[in-house]
N, C-alpha and C. Protein backbone atom coordinates (compact mmCIF):
# COMPACT_ATOMS: atom_id res chain seq x y z
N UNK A 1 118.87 75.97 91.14
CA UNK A 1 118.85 76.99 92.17
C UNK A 1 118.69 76.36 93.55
N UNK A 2 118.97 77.16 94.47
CA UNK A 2 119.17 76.73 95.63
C UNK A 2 118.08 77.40 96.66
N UNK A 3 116.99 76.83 96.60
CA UNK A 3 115.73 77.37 97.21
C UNK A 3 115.36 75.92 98.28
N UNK A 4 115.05 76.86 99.44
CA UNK A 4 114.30 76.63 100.60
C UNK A 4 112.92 75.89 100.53
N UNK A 5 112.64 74.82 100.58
CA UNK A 5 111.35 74.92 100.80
C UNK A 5 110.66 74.37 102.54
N UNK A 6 109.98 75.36 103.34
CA UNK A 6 109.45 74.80 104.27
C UNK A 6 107.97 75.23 104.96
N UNK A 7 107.63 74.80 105.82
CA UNK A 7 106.75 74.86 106.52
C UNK A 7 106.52 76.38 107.38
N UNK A 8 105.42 76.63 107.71
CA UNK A 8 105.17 77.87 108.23
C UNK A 8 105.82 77.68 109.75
N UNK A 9 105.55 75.80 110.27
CA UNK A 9 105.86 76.10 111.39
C UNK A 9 107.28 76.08 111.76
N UNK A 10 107.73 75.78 110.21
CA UNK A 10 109.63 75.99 111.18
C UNK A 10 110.47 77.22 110.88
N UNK A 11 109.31 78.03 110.15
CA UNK A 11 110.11 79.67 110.33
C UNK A 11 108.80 80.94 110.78
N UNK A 12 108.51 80.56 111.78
CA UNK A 12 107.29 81.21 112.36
C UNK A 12 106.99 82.57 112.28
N UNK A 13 108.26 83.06 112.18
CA UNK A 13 108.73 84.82 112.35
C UNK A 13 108.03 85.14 111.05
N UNK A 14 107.79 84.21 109.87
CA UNK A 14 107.41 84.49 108.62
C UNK A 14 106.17 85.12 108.54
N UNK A 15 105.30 84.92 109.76
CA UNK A 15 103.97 84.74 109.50
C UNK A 15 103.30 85.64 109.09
N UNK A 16 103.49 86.96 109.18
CA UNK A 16 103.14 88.45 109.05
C UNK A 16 103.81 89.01 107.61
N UNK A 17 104.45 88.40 107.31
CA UNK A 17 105.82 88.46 105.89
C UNK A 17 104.83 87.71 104.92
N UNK A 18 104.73 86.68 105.08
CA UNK A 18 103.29 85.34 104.56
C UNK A 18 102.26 85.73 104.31
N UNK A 19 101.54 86.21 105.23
CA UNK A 19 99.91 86.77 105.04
C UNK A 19 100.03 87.83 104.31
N UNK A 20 101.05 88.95 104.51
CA UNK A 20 100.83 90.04 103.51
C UNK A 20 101.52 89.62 101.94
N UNK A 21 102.28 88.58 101.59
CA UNK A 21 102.98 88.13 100.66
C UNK A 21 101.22 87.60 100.07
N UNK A 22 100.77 86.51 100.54
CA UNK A 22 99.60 86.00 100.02
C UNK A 22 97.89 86.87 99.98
N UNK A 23 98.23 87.71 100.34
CA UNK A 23 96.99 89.18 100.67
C UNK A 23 97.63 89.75 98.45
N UNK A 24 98.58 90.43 99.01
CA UNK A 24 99.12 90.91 97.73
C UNK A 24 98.71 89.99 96.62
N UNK A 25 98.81 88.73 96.60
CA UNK A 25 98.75 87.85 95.10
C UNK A 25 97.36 87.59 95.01
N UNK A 26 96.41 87.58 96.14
CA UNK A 26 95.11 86.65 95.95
C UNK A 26 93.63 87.87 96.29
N UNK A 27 94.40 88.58 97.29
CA UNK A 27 93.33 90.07 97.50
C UNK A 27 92.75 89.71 98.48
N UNK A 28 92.64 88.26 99.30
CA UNK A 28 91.75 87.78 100.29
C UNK A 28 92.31 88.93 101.49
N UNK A 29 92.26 88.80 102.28
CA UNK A 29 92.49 89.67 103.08
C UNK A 29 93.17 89.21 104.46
N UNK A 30 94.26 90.29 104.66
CA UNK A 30 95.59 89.90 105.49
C UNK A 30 95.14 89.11 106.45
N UNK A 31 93.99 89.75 107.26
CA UNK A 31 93.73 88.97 108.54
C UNK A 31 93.04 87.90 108.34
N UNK A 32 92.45 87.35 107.09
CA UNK A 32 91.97 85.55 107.17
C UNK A 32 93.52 84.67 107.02
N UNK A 33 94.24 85.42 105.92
CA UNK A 33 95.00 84.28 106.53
C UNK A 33 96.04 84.05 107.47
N UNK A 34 95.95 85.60 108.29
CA UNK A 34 96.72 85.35 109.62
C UNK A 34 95.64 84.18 110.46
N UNK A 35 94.70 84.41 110.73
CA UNK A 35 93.47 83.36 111.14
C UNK A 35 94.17 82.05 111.46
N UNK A 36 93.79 81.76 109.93
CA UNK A 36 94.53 80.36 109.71
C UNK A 36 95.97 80.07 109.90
N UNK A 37 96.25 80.73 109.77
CA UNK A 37 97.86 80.29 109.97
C UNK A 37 98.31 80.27 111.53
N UNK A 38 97.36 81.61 111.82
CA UNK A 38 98.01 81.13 114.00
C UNK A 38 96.72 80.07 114.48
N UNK A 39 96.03 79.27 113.09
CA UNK A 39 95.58 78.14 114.01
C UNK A 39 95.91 77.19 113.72
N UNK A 40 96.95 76.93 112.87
CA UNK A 40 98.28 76.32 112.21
C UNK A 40 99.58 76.26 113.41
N UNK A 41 99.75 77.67 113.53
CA UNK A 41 101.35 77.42 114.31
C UNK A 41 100.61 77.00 116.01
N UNK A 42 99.51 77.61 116.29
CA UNK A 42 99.09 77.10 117.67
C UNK A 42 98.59 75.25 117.70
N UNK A 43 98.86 74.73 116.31
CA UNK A 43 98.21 73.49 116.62
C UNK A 43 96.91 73.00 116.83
N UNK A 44 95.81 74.15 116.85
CA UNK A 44 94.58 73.76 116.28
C UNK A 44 94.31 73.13 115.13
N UNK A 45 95.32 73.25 114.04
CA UNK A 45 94.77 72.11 112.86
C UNK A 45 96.03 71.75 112.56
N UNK A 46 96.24 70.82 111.44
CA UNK A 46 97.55 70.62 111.24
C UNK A 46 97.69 71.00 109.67
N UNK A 47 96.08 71.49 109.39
CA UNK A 47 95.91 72.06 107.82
C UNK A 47 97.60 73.11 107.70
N UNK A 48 98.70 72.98 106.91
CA UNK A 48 99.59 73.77 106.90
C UNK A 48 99.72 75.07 105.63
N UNK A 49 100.98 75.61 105.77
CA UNK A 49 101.37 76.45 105.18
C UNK A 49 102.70 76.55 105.03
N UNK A 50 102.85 76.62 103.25
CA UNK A 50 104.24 76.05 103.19
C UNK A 50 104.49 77.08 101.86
N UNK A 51 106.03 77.40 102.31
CA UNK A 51 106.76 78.33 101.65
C UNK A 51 107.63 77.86 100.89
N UNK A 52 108.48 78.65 99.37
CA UNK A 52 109.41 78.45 99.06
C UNK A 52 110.41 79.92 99.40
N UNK A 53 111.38 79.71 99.19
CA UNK A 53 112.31 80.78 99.67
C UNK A 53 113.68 80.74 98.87
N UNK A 54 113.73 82.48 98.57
CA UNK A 54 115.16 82.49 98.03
C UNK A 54 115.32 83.41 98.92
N UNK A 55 116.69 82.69 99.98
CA UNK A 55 117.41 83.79 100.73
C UNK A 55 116.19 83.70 101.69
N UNK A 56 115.90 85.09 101.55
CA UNK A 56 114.55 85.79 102.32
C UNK A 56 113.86 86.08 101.60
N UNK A 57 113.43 85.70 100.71
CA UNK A 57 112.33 86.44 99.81
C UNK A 57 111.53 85.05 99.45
N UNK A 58 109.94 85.28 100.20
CA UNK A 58 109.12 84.41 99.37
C UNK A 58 108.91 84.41 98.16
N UNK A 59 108.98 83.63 97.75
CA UNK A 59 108.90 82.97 96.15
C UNK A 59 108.00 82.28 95.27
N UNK A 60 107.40 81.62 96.48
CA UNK A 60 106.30 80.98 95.74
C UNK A 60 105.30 80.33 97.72
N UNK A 61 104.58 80.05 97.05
CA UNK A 61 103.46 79.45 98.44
C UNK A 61 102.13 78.78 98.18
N UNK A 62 101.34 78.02 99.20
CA UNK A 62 100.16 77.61 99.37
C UNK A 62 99.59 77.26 100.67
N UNK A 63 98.67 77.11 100.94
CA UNK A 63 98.31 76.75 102.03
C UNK A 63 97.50 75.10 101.82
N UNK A 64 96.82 75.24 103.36
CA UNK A 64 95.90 73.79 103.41
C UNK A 64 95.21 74.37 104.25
N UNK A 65 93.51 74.51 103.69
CA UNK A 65 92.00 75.15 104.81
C UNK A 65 91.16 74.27 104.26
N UNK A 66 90.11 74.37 105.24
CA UNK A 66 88.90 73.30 105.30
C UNK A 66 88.43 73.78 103.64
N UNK A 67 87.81 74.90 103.43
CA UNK A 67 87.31 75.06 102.40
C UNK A 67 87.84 76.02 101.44
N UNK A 68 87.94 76.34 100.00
CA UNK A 68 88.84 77.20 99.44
C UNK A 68 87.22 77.98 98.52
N UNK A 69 86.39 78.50 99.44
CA UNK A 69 85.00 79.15 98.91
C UNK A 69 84.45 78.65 98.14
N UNK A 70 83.74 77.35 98.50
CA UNK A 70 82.77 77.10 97.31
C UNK A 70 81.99 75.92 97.94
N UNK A 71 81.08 75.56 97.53
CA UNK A 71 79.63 75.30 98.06
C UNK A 71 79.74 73.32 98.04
N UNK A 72 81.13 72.96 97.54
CA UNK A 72 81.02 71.49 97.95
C UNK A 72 81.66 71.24 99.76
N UNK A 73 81.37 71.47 100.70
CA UNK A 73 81.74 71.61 101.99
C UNK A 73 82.49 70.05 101.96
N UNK A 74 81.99 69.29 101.48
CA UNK A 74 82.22 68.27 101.96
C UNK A 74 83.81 67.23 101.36
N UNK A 75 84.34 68.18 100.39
CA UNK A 75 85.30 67.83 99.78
C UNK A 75 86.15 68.82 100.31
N UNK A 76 86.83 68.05 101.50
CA UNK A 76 87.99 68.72 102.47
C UNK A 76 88.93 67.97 102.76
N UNK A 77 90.43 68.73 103.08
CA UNK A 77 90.63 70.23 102.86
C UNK A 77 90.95 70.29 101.77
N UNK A 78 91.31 71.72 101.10
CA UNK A 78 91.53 71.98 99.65
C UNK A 78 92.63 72.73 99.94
N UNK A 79 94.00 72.62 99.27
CA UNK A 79 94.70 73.25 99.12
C UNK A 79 94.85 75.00 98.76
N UNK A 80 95.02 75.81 98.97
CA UNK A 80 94.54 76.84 98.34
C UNK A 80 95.57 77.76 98.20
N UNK A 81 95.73 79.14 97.35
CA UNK A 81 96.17 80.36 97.15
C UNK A 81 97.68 79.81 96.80
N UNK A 82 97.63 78.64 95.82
CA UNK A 82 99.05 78.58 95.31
C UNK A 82 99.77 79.28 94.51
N UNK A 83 100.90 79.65 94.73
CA UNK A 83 101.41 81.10 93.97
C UNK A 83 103.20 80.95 93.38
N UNK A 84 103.49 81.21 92.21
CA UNK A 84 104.75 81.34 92.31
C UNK A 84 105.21 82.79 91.74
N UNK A 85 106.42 83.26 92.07
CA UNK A 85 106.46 84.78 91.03
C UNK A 85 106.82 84.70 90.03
N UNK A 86 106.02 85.53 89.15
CA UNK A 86 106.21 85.27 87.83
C UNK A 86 107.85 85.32 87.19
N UNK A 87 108.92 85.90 87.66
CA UNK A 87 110.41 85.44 87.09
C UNK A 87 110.50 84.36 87.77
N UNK A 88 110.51 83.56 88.49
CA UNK A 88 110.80 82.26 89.04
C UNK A 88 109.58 80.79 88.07
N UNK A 89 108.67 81.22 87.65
CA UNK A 89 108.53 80.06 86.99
C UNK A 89 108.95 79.05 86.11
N UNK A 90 108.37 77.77 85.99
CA UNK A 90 108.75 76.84 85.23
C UNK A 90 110.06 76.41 85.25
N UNK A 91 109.99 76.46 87.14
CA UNK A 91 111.33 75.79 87.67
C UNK A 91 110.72 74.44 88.51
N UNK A 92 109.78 74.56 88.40
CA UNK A 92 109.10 73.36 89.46
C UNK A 92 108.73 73.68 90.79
N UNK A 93 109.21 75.13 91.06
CA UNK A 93 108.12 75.58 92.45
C UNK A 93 107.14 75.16 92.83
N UNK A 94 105.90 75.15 92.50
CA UNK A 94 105.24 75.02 92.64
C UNK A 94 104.61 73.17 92.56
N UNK A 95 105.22 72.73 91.61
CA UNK A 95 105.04 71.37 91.61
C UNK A 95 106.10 70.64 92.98
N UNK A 96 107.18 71.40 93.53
CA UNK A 96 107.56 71.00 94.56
C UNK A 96 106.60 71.08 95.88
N UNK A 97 106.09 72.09 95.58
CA UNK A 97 105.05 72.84 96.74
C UNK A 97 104.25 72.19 97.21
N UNK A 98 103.33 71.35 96.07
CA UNK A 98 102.06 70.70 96.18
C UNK A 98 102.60 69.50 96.72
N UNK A 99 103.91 69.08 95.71
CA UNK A 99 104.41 67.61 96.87
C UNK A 99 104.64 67.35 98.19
N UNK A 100 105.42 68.50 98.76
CA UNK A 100 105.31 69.00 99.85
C UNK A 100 104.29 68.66 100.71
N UNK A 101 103.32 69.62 100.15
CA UNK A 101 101.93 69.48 101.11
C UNK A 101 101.44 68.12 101.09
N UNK A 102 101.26 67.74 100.11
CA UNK A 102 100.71 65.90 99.72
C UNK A 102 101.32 65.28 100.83
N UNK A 103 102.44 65.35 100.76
CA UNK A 103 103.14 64.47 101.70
C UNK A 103 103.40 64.91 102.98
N UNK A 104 103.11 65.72 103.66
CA UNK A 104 103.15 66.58 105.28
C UNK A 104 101.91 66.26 105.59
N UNK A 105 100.57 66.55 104.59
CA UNK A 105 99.11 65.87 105.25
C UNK A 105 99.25 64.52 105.28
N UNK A 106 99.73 63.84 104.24
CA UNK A 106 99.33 62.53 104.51
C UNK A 106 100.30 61.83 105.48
N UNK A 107 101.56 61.93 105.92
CA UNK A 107 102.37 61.91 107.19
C UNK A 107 101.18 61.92 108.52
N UNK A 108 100.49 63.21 108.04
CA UNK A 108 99.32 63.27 109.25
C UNK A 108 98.07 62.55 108.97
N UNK A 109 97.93 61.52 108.30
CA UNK A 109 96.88 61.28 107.74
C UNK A 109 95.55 61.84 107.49
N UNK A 110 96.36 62.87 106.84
CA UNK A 110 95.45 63.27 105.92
C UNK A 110 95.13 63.67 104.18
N UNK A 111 94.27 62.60 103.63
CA UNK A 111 93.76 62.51 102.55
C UNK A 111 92.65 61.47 102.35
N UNK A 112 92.10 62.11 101.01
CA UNK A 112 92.91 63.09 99.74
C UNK A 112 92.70 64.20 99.99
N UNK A 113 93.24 65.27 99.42
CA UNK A 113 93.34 66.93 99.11
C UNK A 113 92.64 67.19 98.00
N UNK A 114 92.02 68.21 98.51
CA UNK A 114 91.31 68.74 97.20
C UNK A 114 92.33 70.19 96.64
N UNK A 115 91.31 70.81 95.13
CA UNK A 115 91.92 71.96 95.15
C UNK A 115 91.21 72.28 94.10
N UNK A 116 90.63 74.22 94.03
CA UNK A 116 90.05 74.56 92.94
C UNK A 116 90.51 75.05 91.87
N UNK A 117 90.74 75.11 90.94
CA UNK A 117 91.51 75.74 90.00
C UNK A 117 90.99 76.16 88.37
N UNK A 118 91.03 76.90 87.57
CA UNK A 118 90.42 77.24 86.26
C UNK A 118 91.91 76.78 84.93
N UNK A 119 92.96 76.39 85.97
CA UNK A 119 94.14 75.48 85.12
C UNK A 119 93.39 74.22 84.61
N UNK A 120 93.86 74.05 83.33
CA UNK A 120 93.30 73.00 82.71
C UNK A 120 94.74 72.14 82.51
N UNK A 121 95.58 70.84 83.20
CA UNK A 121 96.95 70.90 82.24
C UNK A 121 98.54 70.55 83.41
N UNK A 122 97.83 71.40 84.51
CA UNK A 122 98.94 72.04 84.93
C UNK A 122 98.97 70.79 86.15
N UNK A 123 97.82 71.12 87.15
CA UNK A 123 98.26 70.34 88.45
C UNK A 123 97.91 68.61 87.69
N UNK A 124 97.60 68.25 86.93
CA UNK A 124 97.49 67.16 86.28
C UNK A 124 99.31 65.84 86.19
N UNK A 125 100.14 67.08 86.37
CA UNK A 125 101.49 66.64 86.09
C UNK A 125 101.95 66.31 87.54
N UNK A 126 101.30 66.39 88.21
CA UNK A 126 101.79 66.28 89.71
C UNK A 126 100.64 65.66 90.46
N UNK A 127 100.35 64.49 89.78
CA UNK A 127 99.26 63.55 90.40
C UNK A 127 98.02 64.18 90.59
N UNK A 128 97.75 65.22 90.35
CA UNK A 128 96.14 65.57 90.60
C UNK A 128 95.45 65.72 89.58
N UNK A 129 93.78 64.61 89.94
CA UNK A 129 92.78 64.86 88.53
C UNK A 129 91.55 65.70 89.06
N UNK A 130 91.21 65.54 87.86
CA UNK A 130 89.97 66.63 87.37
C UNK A 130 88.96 65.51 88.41
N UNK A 131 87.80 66.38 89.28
CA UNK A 131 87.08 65.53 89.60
C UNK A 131 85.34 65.43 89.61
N UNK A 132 85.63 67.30 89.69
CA UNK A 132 83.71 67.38 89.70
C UNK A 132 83.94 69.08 89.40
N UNK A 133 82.75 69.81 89.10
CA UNK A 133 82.82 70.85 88.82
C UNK A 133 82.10 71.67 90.51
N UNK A 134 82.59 72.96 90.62
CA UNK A 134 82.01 73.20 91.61
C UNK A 134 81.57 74.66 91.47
N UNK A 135 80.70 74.75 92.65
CA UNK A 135 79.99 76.42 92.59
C UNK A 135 80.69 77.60 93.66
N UNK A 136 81.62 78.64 92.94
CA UNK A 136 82.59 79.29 93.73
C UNK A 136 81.23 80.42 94.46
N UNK A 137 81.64 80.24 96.05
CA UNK A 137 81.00 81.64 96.72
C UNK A 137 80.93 82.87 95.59
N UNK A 138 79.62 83.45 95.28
CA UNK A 138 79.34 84.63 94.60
C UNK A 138 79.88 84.56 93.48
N UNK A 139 79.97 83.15 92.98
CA UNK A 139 80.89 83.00 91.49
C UNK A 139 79.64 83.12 90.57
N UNK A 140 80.05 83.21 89.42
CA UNK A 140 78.49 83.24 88.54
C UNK A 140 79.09 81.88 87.68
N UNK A 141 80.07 81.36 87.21
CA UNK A 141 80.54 80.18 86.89
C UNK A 141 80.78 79.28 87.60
N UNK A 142 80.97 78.04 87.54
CA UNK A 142 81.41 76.90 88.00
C UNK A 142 82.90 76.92 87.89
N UNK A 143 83.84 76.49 88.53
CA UNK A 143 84.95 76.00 88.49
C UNK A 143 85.39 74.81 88.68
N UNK A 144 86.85 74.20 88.33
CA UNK A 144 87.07 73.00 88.27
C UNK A 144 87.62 72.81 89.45
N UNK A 145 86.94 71.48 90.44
CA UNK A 145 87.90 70.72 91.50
C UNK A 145 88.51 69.45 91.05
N UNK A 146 89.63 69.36 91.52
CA UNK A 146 90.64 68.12 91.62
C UNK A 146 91.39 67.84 92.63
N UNK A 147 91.85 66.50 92.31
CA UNK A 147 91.80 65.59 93.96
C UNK A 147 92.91 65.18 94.21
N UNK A 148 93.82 64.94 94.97
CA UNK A 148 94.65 64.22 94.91
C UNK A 148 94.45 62.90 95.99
N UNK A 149 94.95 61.98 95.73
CA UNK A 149 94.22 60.81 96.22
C UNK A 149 95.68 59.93 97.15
């Protein structure tokens, strides 16, 4: 297939299309990640946000924020709210996605990346390990962080 993959900042018009695309899949709420993202396209961080695209239709996504809620502060940034739609999987979306980002932070030097996840399996295939367990904001479990290095 013939899918798009880019950056928030080279289709900017997205941004309102984006936040409510990633509001819908994750429940966080529209205006945090407009937040982040116009402190993304204004160049306050270079933490990004990166899309896949068919046509016009987001398809899959993730971002890059200091923290993805959880109480290790100090293991930053963490990738977060990675998403693909469920008829489009197990095309490599998403494993394109994360490469993507890997390689746009570290261009900016920045790493490693973190990321939280309850996948056991998955981001493992795309260079990222298991690294420490962590305590999610108002979580009553621990969840798993992994790193990419």
């Amino acid at each position: 297939m013939d899918y798009q993959y880019i950056t928030l900042r080279e289709r900017p018009a997205l941004r309102e299309k984006a936040a409510q695309w990633f509001h819908s899949k994750w429940g966080v709420p529209e205006q945090a990640y407009l937040a982040c993202m116009d402190e993304y396209l204004s160049k306050e961080t270079e933490y990004g946000w990166y899309l896949c695209l068919d046509g016009e239709k987001i398809i899959g996504g993730l971002g890059v924020i200091e923290n993805d809620f959880h109480d290790r502060k100090d293991l930053a940034p963490n990738v977060c709210a990675v998403y693909t739609e469920e008829e489009y999987r197990s095309q490599g979306i998403a494993g394109r996605l994360l490469d993507f980002a890997v390689e746009d932070m570290r261009k900016k030097g920045v790493s490693p990346l973190y990321l939280v996840t309850d996948h056991i399996g998955f981001y493992e295939r795309y260079g990222w390990e298991f690294l420490t367990m962590v305590q999610g904001d108002g979580e009553p479990d621990m969840t798993r962080m992994y790193i990419h290095r």
